[in-house]
C-alpha atoms as a PDB file:
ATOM      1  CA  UNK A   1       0.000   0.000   0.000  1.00  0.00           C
ATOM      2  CA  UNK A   2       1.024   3.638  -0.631  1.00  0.00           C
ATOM      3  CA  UNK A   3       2.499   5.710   2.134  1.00  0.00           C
ATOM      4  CA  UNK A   4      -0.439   7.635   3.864  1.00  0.00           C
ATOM      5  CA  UNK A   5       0.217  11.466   2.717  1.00  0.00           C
ATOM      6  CA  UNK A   6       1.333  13.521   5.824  1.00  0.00           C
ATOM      7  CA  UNK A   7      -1.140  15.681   7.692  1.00  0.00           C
ATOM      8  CA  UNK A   8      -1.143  19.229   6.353  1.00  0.00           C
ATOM      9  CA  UNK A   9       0.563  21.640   8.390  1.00  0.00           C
ATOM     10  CA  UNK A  10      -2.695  23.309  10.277  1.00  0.00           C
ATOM     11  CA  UNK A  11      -2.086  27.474  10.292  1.00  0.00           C
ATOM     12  CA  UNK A  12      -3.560  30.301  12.227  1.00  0.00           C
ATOM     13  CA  UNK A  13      -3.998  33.693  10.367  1.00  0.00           C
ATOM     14  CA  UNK A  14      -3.570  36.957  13.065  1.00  0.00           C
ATOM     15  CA  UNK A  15      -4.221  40.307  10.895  1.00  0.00           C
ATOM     16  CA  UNK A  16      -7.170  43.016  11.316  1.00  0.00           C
ATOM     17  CA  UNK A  17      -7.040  43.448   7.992  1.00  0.00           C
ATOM     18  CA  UNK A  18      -9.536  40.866   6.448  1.00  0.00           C
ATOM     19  CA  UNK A  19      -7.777  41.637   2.816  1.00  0.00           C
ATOM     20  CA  UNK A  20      -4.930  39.884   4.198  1.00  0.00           C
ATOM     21  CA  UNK A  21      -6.174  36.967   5.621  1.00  0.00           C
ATOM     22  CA  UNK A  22      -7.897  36.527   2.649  1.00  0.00           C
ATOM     23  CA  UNK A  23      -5.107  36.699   0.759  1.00  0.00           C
ATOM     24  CA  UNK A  24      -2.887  34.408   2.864  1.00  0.00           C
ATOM     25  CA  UNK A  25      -6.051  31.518   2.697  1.00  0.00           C
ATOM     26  CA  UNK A  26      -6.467  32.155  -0.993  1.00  0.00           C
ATOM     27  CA  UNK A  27      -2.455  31.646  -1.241  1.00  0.00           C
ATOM     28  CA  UNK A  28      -2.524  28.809   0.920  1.00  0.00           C
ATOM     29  CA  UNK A  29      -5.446  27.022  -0.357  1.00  0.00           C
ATOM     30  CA  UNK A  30      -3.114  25.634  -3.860  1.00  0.00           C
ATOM     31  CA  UNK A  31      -1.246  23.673  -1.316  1.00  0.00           C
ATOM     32  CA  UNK A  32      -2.638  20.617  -0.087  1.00  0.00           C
ATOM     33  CA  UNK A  33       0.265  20.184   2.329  1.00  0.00           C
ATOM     34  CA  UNK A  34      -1.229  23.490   4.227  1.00  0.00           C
ATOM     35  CA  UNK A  35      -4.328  24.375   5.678  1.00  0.00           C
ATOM     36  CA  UNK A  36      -5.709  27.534   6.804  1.00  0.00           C
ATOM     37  CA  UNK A  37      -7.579  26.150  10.031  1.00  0.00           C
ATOM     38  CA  UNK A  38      -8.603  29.516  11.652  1.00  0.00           C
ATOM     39  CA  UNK A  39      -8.489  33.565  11.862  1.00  0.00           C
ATOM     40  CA  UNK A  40      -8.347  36.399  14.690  1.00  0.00           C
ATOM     41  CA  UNK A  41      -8.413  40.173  13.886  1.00  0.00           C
ATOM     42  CA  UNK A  42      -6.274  41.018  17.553  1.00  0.00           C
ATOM     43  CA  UNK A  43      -3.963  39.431  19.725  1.00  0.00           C
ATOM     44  CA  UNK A  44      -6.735  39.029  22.022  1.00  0.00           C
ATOM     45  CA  UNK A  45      -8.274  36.688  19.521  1.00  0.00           C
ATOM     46  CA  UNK A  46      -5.405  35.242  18.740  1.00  0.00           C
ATOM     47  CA  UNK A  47      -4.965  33.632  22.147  1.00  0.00           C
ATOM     48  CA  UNK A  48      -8.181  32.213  22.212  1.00  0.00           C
ATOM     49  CA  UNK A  49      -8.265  30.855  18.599  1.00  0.00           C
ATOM     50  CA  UNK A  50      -4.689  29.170  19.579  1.00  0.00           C
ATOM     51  CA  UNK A  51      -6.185  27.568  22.809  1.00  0.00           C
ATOM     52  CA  UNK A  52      -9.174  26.087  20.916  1.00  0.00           C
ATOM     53  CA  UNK A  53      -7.344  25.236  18.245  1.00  0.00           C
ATOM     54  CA  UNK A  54      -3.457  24.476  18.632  1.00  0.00           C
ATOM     55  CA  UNK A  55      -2.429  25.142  15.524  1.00  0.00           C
ATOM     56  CA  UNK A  56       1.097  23.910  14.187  1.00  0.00           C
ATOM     57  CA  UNK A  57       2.427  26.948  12.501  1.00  0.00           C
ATOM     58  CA  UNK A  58       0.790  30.898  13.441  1.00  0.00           C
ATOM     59  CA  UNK A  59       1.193  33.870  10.977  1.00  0.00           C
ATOM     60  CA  UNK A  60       1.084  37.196  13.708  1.00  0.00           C
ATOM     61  CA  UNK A  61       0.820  40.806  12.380  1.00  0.00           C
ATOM     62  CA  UNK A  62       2.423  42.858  15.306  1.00  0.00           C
ATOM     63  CA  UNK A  63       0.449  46.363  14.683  1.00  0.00           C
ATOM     64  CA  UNK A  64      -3.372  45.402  16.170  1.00  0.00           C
ATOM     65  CA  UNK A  65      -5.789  46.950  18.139  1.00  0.00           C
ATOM     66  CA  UNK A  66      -6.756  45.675  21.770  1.00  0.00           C
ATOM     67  CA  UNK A  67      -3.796  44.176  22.033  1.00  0.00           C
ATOM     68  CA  UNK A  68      -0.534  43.749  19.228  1.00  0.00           C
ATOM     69  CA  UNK A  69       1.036  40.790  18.064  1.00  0.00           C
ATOM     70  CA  UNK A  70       4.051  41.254  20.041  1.00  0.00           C
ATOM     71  CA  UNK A  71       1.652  40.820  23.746  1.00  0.00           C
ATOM     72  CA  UNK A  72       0.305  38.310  21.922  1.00  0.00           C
ATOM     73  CA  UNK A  73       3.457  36.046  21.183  1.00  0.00           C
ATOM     74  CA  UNK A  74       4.469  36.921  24.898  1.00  0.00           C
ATOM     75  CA  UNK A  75       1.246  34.906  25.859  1.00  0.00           C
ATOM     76  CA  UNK A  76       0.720  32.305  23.623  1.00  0.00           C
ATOM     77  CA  UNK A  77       4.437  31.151  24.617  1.00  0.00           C
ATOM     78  CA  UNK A  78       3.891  31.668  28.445  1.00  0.00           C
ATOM     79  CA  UNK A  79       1.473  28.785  28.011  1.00  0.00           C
ATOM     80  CA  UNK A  80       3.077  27.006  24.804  1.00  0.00           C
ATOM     81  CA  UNK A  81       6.520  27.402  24.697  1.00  0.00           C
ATOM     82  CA  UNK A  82       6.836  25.322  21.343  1.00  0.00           C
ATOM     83  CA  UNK A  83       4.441  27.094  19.867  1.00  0.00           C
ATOM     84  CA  UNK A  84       5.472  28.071  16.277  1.00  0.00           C
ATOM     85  CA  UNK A  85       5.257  31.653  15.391  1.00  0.00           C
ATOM     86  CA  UNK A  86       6.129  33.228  12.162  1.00  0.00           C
ATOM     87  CA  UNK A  87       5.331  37.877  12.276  1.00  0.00           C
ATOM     88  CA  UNK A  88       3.787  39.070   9.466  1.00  0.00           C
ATOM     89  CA  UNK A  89       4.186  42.864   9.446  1.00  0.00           C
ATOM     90  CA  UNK A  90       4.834  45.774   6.803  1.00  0.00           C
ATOM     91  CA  UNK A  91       7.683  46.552   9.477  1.00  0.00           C
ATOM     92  CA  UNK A  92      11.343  46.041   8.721  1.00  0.00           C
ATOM     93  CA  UNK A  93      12.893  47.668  11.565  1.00  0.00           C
ATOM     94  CA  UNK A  94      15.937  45.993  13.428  1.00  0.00           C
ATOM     95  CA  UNK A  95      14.710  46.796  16.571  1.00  0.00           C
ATOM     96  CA  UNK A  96      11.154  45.847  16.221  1.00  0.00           C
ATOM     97  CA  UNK A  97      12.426  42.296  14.792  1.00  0.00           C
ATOM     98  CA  UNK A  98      14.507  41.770  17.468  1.00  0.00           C
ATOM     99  CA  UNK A  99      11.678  42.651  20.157  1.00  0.00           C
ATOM    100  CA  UNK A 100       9.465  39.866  18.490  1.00  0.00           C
ATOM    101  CA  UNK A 101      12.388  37.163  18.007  1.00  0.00           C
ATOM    102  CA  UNK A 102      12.972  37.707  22.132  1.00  0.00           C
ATOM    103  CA  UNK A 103       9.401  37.226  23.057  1.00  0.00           C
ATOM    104  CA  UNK A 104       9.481  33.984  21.122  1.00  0.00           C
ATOM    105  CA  UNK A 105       8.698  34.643  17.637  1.00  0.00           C
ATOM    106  CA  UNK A 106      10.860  32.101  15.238  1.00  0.00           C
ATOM    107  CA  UNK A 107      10.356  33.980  12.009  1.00  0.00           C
ATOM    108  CA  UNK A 108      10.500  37.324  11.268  1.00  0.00           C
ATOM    109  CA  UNK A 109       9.189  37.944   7.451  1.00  0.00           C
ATOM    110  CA  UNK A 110       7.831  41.331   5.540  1.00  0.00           C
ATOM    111  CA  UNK A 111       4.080  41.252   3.838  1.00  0.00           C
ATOM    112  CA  UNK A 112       5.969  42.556   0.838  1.00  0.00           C
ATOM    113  CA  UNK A 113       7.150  38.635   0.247  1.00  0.00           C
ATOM    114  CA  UNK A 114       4.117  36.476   0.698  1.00  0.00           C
ATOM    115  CA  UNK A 115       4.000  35.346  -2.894  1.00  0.00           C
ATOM    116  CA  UNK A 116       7.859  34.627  -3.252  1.00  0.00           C
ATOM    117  CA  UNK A 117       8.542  33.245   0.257  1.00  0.00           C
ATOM    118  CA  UNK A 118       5.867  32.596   2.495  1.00  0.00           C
ATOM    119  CA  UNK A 119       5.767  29.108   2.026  1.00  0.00           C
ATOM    120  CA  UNK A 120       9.111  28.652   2.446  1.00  0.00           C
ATOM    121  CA  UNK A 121       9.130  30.207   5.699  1.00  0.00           C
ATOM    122  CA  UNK A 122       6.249  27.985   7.073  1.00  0.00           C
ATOM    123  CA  UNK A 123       7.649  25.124   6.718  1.00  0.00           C
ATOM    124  CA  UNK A 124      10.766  26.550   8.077  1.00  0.00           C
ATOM    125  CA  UNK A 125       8.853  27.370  11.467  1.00  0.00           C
ATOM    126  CA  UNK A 126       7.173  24.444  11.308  1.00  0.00           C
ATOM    127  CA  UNK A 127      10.241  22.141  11.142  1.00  0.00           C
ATOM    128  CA  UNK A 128      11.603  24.374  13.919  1.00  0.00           C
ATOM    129  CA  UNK A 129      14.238  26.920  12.125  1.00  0.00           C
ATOM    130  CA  UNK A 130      14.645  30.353  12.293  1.00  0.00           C
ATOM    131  CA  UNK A 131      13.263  32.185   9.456  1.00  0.00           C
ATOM    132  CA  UNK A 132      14.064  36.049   9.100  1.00  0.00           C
ATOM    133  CA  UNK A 133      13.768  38.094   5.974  1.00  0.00           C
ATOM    134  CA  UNK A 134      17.298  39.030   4.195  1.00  0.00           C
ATOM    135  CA  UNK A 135      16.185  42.850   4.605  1.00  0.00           C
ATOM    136  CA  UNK A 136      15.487  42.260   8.031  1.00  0.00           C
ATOM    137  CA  UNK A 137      18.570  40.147   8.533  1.00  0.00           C
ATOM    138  CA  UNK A 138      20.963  42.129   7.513  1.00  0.00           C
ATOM    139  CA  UNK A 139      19.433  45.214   9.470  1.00  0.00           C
ATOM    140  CA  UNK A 140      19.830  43.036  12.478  1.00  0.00           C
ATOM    141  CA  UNK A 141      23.968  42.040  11.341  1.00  0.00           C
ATOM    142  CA  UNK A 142      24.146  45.624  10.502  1.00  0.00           C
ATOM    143  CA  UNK A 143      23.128  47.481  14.071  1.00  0.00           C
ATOM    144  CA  UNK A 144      24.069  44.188  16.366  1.00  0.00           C
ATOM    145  CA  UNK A 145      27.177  46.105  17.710  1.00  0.00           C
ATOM    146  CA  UNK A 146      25.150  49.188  18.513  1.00  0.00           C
ATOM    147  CA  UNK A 147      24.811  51.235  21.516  1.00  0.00           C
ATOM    148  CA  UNK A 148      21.148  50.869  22.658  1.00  0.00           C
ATOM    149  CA  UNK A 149      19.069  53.701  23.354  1.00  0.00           C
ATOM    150  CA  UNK A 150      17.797  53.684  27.331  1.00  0.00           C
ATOM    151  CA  UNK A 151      14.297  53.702  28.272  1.00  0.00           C
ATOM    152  CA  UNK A 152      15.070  57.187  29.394  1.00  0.00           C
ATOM    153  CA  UNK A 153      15.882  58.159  26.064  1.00  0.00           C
ATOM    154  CA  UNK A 154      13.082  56.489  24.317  1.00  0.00           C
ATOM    155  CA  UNK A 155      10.876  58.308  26.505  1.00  0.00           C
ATOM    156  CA  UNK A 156      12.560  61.391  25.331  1.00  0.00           C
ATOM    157  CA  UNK A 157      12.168  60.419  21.686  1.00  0.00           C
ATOM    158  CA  UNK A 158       8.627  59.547  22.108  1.00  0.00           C
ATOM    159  CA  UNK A 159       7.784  62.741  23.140  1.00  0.00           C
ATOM    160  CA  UNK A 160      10.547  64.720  20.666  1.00  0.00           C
ATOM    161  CA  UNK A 161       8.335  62.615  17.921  1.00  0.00           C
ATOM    162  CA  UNK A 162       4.707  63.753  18.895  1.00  0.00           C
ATOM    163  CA  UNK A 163       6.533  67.998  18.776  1.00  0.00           C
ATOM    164  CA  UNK A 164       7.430  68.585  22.303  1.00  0.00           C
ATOM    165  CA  UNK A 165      10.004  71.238  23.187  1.00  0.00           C
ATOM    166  CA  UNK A 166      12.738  70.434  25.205  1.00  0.00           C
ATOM    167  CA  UNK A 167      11.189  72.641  28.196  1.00  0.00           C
ATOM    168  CA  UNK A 168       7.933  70.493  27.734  1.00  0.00           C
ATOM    169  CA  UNK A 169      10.023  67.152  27.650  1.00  0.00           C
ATOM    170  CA  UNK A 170      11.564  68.388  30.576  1.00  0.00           C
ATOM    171  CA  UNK A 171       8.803  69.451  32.300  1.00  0.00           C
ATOM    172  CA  UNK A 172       6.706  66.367  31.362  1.00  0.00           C
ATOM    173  CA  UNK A 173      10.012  63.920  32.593  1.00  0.00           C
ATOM    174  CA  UNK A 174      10.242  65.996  35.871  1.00  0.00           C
ATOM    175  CA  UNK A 175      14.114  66.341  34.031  1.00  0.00           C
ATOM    176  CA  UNK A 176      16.157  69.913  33.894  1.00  0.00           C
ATOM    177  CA  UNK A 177      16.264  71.773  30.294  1.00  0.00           C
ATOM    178  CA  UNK A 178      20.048  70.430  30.122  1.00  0.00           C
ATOM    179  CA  UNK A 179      19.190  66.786  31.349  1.00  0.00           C
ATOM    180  CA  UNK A 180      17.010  66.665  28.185  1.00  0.00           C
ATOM    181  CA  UNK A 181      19.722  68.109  25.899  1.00  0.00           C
ATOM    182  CA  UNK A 182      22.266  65.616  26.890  1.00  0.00           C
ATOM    183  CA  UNK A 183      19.895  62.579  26.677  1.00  0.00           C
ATOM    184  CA  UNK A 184      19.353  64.285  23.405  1.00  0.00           C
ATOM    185  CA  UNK A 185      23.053  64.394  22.117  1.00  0.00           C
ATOM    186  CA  UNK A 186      23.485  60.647  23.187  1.00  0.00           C
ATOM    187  CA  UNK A 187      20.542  60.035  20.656  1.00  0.00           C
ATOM    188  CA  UNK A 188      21.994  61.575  17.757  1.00  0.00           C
ATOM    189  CA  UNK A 189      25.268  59.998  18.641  1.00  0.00           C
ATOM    190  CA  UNK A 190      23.861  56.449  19.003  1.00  0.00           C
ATOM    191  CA  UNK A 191      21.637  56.481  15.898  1.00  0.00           C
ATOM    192  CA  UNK A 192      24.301  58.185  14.055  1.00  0.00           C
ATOM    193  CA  UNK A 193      22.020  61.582  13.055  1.00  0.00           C
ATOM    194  CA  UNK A 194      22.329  65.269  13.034  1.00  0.00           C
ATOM    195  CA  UNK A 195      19.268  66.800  13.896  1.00  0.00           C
ATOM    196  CA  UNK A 196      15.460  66.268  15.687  1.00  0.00           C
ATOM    197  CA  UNK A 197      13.605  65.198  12.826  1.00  0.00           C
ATOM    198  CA  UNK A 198      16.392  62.821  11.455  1.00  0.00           C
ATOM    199  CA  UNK A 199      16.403  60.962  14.869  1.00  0.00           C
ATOM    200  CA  UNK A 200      12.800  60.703  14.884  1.00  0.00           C
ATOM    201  CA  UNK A 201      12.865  59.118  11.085  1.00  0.00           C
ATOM    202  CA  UNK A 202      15.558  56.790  12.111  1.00  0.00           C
ATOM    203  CA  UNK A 203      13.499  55.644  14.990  1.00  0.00           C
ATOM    204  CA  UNK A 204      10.685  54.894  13.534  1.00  0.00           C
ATOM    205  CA  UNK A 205      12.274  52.638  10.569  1.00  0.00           C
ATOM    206  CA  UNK A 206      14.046  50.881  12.491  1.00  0.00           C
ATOM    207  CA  UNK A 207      10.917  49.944  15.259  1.00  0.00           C
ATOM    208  CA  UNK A 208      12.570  51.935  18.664  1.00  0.00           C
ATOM    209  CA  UNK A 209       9.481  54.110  18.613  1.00  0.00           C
ATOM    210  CA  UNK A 210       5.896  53.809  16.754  1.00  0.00           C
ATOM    211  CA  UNK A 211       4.203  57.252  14.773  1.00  0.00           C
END
């Protein structure tokens, strides 16, 4: 008798976009060896759906409302540690891919490439590897030896992002006027920029601060 053809690896969809999802079950559905076996539209969802249905593989957009992908990974692994989780985000910042690998993500891969690698990258997670976009990689290889920017200065950024003046930061942080000027030269001396705006644009791309 034939060999009995291998279960199909059973994948959860996390996106509150429903173009996506549909997109990722109409890709999917061409491949008998993978099977779309449920959806969420939050990480709130998400934890649920994985409970009820323990999935082998989960595709997790990190940007979500109620609660993001990344709180979402964090839980799901608290009570699954081999659970199997491959991001699926527009995002190709360093920072941000590094924050999702830590709280137990194994793959790391851009929307831009579900047609050309997707399916490679499922089966990657699902057989246990690491999977990270080349983009994504080598923005990871490129900032590894990097100074990283303290909470403190984060904070400041945050705030230097949404217009505040450095008397406002200061005010806000309970700092002094030159506390907030020096946390602001070690900025631009860390992320290698000149100027506010600059350190701001920087930040965002590579995930140390959202817009």
């Amino acid at each position: 008798m034939p060999d009995k053809d291998p279960s199909p690896i059973r994948i959860l969809v996390v996106d509150d976009h429903p173009v996506l999802r549909e997109g990722v079950t109409s890709i999917l559905e061409d491949h008998a060896d993978m099977i779309v076996v449920g959806e969420a539209r939050d990480g709130a969802e998400a934890i649920t759906q994985f409970r009820a249905l323990k999935p082998d593989v989960t595709l997790m957009d990190l940007q979500m409302p109620v609660m993001n992908g990344l709180e979402a990974i964090m839980a799901i692994r608290a009570d699954f540690p081999d659970a199997r989780i491959l991001v699926l985000t527009t995002y190709a910042g360093d920072v941000q891919a590094v924050r999702a690998l830590k709280a137990g993500a194994t793959g790391y891969l851009l929307k831009s490439s579900i047609r050309t690698e997707m399916l490679d990258a499922i089966q990657n997670v699902y057989r246990g590897r690491r999977h990270v976009h080349g983009d994504v990689a080598a923005e990871i290889a490129l900032h590894i030896v990097d100074d990283s920017l303290s909470e403190r200065e984060v904070a400041v950024l945050r705030l230097v992002a949404i217009g505040k003046a450095n008397k406002e930061i200061a005010r806000a942080m309970s700092l002094s006027e030159e506390t907030v000027k020096a946390h602001l030269k070690s900025i631009f001396a860390k992320l290698e920029v000149a100027d506010r705006t600059h350190a701001v644009t920087v930040a965002a791309r590579r995930g140390i601060i959202e817009l």
